[in-house]
Protein backbone atom coordinates (compact mmCIF):
# COMPACT_ATOMS: atom_id res chain seq x y z
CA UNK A 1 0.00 0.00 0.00
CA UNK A 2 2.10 2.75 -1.24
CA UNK A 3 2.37 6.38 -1.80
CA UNK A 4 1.17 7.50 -5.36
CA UNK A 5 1.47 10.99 -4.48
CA UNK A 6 1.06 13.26 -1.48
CA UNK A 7 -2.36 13.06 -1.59
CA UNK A 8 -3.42 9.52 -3.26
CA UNK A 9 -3.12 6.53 -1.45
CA UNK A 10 -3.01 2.91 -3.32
CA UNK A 11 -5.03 0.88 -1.00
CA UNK A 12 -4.65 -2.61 -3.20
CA UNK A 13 -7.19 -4.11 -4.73
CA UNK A 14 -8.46 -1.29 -7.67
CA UNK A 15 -9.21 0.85 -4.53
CA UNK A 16 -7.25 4.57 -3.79
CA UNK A 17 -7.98 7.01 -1.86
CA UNK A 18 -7.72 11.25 -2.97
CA UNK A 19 -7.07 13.56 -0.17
CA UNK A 20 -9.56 16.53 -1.09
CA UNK A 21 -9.00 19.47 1.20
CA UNK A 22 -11.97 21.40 3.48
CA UNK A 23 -11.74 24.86 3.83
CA UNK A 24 -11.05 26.11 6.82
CA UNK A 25 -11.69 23.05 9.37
CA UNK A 26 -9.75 21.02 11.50
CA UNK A 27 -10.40 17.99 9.82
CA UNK A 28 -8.50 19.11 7.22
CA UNK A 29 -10.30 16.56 4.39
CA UNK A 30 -11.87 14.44 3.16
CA UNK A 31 -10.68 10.73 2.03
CA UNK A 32 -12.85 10.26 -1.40
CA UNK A 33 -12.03 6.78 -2.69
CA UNK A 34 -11.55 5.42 -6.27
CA UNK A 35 -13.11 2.22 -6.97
CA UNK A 36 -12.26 0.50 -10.41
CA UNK A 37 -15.53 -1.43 -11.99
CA UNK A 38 -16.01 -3.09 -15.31
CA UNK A 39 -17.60 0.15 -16.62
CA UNK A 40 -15.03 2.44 -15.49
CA UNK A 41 -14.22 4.45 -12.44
CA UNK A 42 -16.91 5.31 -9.65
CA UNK A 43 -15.99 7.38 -6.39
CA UNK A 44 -16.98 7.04 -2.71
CA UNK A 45 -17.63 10.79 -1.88
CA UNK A 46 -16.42 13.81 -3.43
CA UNK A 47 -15.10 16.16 -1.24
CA UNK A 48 -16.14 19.87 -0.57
CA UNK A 49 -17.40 22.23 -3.34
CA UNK A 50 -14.27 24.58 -3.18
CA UNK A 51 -12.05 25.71 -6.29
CA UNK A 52 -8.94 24.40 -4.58
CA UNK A 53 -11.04 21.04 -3.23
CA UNK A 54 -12.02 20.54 -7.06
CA UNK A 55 -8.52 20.92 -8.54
CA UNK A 56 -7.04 18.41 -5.45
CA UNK A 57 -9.73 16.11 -7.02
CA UNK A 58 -8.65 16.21 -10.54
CA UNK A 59 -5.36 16.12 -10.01
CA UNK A 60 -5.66 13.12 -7.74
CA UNK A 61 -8.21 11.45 -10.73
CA UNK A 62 -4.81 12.37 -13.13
CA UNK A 63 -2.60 10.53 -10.71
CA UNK A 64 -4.96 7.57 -11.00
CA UNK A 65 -4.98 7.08 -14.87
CA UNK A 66 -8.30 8.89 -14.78
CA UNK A 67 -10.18 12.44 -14.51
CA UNK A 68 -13.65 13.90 -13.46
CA UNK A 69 -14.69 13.26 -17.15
CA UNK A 70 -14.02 10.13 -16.90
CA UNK A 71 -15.91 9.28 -14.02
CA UNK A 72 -19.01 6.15 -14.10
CA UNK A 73 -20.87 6.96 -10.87
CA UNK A 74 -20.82 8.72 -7.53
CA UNK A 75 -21.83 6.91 -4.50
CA UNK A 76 -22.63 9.24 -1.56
CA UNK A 77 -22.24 8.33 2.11
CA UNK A 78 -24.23 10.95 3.26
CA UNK A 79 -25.65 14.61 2.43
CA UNK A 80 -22.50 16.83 4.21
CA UNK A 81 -20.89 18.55 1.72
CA UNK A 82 -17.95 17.64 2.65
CA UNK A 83 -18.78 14.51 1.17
CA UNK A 84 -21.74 15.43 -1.17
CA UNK A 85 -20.64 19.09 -2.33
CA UNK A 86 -18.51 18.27 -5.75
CA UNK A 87 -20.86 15.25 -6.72
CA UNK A 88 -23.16 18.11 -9.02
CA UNK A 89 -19.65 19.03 -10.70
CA UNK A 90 -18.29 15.54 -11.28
CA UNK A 91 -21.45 14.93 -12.92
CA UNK A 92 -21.23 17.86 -15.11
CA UNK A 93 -18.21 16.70 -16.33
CA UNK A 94 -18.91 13.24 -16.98
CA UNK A 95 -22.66 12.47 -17.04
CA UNK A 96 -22.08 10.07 -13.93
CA UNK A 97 -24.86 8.98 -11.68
CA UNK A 98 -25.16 9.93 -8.03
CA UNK A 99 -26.37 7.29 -5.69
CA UNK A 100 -27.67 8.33 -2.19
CA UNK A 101 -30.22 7.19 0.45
CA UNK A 102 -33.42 8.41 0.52
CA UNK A 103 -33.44 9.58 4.20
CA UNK A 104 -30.61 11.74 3.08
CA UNK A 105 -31.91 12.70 -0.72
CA UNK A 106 -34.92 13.82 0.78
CA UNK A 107 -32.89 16.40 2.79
CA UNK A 108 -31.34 17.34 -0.31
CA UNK A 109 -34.60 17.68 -1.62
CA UNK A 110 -35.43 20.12 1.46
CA UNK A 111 -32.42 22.01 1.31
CA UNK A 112 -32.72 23.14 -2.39
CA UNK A 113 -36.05 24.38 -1.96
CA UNK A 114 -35.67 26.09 1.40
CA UNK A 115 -35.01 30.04 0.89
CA UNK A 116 -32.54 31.71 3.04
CA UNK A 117 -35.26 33.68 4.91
CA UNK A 118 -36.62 30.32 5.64
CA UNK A 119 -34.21 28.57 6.92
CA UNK A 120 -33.08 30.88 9.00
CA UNK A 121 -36.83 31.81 10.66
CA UNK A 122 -36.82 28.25 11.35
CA UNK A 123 -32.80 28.64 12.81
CA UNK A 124 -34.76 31.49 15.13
CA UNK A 125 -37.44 29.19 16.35
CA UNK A 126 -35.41 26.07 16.73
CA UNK A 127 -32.60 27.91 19.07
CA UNK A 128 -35.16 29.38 21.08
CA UNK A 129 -37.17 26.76 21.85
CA UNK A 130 -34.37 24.83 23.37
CA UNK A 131 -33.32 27.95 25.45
CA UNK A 132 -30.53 29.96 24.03
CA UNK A 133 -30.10 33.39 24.95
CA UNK A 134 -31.43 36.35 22.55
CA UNK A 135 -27.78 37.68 22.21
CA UNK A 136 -27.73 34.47 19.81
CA UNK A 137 -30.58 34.56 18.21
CA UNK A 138 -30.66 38.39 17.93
CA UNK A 139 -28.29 38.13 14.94
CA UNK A 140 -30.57 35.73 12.98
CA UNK A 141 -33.60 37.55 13.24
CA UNK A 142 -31.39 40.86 12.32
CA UNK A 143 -29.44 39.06 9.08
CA UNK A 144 -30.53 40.38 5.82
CA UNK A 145 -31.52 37.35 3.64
CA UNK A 146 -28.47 36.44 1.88
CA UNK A 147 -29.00 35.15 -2.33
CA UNK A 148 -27.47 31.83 -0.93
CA UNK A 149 -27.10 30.19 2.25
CA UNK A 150 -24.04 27.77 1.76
CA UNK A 151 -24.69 23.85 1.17
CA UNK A 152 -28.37 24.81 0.77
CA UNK A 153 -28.33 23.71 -3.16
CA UNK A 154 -26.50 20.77 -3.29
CA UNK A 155 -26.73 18.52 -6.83
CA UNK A 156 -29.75 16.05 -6.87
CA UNK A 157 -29.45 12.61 -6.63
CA UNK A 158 -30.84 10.25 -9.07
CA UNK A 159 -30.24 6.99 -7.85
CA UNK A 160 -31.26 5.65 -4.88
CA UNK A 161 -29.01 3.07 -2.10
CA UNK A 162 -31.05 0.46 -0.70
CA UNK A 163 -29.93 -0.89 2.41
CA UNK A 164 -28.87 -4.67 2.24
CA UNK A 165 -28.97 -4.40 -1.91
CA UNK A 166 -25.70 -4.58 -3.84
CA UNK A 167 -24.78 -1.39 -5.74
CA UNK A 168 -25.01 -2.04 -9.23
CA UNK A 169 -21.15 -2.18 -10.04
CA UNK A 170 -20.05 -4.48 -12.40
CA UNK A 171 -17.21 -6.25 -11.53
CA UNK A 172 -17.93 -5.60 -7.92
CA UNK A 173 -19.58 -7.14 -4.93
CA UNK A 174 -21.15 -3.67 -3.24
CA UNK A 175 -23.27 -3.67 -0.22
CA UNK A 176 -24.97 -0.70 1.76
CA UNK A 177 -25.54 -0.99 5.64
CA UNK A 178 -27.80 1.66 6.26
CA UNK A 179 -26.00 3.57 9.49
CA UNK A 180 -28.33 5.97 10.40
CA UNK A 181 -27.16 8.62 13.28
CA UNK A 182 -25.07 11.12 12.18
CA UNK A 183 -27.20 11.73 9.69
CA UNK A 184 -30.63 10.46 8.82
CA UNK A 185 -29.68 8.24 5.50
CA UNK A 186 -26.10 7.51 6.26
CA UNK A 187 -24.77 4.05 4.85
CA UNK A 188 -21.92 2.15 4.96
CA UNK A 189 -20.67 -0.22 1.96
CA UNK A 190 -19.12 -3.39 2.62
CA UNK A 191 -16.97 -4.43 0.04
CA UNK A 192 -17.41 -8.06 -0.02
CA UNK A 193 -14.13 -9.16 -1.84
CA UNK A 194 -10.60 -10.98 -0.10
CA UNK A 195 -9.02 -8.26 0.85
CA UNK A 196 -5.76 -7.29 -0.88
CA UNK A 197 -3.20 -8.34 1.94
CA UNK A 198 -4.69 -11.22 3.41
CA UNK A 199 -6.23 -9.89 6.45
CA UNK A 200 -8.58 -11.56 8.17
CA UNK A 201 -11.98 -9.92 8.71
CA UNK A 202 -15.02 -9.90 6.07
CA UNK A 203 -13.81 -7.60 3.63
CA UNK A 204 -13.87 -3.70 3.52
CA UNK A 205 -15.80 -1.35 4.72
CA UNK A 206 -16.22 2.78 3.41
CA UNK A 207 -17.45 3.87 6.90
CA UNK A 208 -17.80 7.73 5.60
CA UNK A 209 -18.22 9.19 9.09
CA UNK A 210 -19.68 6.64 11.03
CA UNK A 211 -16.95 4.96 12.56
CA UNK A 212 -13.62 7.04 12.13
CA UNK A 213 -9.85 5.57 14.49
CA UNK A 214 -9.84 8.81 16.48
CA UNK A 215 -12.93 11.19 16.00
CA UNK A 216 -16.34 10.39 17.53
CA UNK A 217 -18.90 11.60 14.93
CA UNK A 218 -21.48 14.25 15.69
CA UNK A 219 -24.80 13.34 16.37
CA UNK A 220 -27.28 15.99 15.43
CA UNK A 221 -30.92 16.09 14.73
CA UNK A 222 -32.25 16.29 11.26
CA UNK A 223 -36.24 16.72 11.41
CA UNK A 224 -38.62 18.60 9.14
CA UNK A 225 -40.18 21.39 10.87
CA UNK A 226 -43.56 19.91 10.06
CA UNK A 227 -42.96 16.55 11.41
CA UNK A 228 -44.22 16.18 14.67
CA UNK A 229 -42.48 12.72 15.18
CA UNK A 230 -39.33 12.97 17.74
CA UNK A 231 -36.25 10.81 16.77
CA UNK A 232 -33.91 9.05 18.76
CA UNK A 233 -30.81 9.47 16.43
CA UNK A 234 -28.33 8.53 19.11
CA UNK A 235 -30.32 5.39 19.90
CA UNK A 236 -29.88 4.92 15.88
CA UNK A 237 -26.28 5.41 15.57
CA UNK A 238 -25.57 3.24 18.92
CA UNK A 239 -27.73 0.08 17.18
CA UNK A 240 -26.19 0.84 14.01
CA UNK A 241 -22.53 0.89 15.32
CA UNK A 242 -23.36 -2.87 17.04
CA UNK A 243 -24.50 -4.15 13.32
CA UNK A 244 -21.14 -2.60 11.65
CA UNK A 245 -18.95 -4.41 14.82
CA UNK A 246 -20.88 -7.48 13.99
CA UNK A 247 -20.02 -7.36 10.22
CA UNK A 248 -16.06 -7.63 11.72
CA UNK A 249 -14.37 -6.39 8.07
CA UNK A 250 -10.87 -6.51 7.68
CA UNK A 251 -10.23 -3.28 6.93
CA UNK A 252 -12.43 0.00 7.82
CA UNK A 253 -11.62 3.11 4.82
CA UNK A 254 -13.27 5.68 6.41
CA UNK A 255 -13.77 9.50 5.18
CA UNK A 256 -11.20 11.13 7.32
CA UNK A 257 -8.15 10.41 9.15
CA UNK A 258 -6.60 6.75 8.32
CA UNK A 259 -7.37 3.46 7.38
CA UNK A 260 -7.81 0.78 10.39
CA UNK A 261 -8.19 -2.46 11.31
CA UNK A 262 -10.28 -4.11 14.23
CA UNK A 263 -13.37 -2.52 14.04
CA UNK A 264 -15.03 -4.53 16.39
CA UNK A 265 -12.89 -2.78 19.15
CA UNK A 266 -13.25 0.89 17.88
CA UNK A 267 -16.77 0.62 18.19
CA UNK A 268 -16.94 -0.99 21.89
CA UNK A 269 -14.53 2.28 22.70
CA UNK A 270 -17.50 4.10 20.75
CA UNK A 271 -20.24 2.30 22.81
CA UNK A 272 -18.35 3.00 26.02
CA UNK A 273 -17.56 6.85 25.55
CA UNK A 274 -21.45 7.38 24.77
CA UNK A 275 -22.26 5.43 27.78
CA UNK A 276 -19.88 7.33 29.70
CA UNK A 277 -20.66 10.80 28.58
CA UNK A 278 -24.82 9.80 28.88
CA UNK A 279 -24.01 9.04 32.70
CA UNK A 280 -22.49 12.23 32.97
CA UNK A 281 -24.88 14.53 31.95
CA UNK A 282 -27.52 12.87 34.36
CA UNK A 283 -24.68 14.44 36.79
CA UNK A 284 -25.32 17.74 35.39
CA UNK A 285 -28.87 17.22 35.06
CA UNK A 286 -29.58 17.17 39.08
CA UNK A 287 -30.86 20.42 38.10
CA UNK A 288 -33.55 20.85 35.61
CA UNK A 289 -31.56 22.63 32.49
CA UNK A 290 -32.76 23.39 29.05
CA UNK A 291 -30.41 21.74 26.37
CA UNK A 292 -28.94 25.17 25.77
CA UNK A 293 -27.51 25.16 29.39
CA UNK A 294 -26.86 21.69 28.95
CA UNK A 295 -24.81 22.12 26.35
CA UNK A 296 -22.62 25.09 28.00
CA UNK A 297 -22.08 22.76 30.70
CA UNK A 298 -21.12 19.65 28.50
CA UNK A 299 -17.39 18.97 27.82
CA UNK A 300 -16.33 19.90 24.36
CA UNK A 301 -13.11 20.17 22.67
CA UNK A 302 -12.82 23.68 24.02
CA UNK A 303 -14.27 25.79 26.85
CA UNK A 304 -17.65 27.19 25.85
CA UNK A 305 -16.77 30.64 25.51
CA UNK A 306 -14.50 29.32 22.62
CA UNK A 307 -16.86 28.05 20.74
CA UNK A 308 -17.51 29.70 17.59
CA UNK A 309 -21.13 30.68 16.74
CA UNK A 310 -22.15 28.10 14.12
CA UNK A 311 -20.56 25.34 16.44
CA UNK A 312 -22.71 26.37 19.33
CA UNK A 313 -25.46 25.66 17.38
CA UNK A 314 -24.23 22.06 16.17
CA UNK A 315 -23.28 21.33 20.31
CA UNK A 316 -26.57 22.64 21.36
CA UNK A 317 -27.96 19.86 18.44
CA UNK A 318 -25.62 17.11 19.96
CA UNK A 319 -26.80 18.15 23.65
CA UNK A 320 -30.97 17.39 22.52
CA UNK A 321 -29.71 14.06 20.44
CA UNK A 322 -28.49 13.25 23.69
CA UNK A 323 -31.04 14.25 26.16
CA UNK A 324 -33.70 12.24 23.68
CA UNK A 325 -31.57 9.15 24.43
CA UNK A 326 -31.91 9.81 28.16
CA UNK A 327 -35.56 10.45 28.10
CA UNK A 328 -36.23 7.36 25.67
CA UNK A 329 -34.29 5.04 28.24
CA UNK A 330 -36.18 6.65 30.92
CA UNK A 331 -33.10 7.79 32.82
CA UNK A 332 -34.49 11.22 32.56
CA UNK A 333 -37.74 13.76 31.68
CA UNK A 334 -39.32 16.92 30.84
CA UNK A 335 -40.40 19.04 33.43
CA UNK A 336 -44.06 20.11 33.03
CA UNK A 337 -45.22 23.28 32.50
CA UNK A 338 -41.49 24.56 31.31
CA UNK A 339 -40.82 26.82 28.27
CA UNK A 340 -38.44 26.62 27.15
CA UNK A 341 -38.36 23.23 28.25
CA UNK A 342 -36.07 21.91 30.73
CA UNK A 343 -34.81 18.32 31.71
CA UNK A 344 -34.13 16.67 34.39
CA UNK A 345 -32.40 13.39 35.89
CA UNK A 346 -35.17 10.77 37.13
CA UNK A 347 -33.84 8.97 40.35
């Protein structure tokens, strides 16, 4: 498994890997993957929609024999656009398909036809009914419409994955786990082929951001504001991470980071650390709290006050995927009569 260049990777097998930058974030980017099939070349993911992320991509396709033009079909792990946000240009350029699941199309769908002063009236609603303070809100219901709110018209897909089908790649055995949890229509494809070196394990497995060797995925909340129906998406991503540690593949190709082995074992560290951090926040919740002050209380990467806006709102998401969990496992509840509405541990 050798270097092709400083940002492919030859992972054996008719399988590489292109290092396709994201602007400004620590992740740094995205790992899309090159798949040979009988019809040509098809790609896991395409990386950020970014002039410098699309010329990383081309150049990587060049270093691979190949080039966006050249390009069969575009299977999508999930909406993000870090993973989703080039698939509309690769298909301009080569009249590929894009494959994606329907929980996550349909958010596509929802996101293209969502105006700016829409989304962010519902922003304004959303943040205030799970407490946070009008000196964050204030700006939203200030903000002048912009023509475009970013990742709000990403490029339609017109093919859909069906969990437990294979993909229709000739040449290749292709099958999608639906993973929902980080987002709604996450999936997972198992390559079911001997894997290039010999190790032992069922296969390989394009985790996109599901199960990554050192990050533990956001878990945010995804509903339209007309559905009345409450989610558990924690509760999805914990039962989903148990089916992918049963599956036991040989080798995990996630979207960021590295390649791994043992999978088995980074999800019962995943299991544990949501476990963990759930018993904690019943700590914090001796007190009734709304999942705003929840959230400022929770541990993050940085002290609260060093959050940045935007991330606030994602941690104030993670903090209601959370208490959901709690509430669904009866280990805590609402307190009635509250608005906004607060939470508390039940003894």
């Amino acid at each position: 498994m050798g270097e092709l260049m400083a940002q492919v990777s030859d992972h054996g097998g008719g399988v590489r890997s292109i290092q396709v930058p994201i602007p400004d974030n620590p992740l740094g980017h995205t790992l899309v993957y090159l798949v040979d099939t009988d019809r040509g070349p098809v790609l896991v993911d395409t990386g950020w929609d970014d002039p410098t992320s699309w010329d990383t991509l081309a150049d990587g396709l060049a270093a691979c024999g190949t080039s966006p033009d050249g390009i069969h079909g575009v299977v999508v792990t999930h909406h993000h656009p870090d993973h989703h946000g080039l698939s509309g240009k690769v298909r301009e350029a080569s009249g590929a398909w894009i494959a994606m699941h329907e929980a996550d199309a349909a958010l596509v769908r929802r996101a293209r036809s969502t105006g700016p002063g829409r989304w962010m009236s519902y922003m304004t609603g959303k943040l205030t009914a799970v407490g946070a303070p009008e000196d964050h809100i204030a700006p939203l219901r200030t903000a002048r419409p912009l023509a475009r709110v970013p990742g709000l018209s990403p490029a339609l897909p017109d093919r859909e994955i069906v969990p437990g089908e294979l993909l229709d790649l000739p040449g290749r055995r292709l099958r999608a786990i639906w993973t929902p949890g980080h987002t709604p229509g996450h999936v997972c494809l198992h390559l079911e082929e001997e894997h290039p070196s010999q190790l032992p394990g069922h296969g390989r497995l394009f985790s996109g951001d599901h199960l990554l060797p050192q990050i533990t995925p956001h878990i945010g909340l995804y509903e339209d504001p007309g559905d009345a129906n409450v989610t558990d998406p924690l509760g999805d991503y914990l039962d989903s991470l148990e089916r992918v540690g049963r599956l036991a593949p040989a080798e995990v190709l996630p979207a960021h980071q590295h390649a791994f082995t043992d999978a088995p074992a980074r999800v019962r560290e995943l299991l544990a650390h949501h476990e963990d951090r759930l018993t904690g926040l019943l700590t914090l919740l001796a007190e009734p709290l709304t999942p705003w002050q929840l959230a400022e209380r929770m541990e993050w990467n940085r002290p609260w006050s060093q959050i940045p806006y935007g991330s606030r709102n994602i941690a104030v998401s993670e903090a209601e995927a959370h208490l959901r969990r709690l509430v669904k496992l009866g280990r805590a509840e609402a307190v009635t009569g509250t608005d906004p509405v607060t939470y508390v541990a039940v003894d």
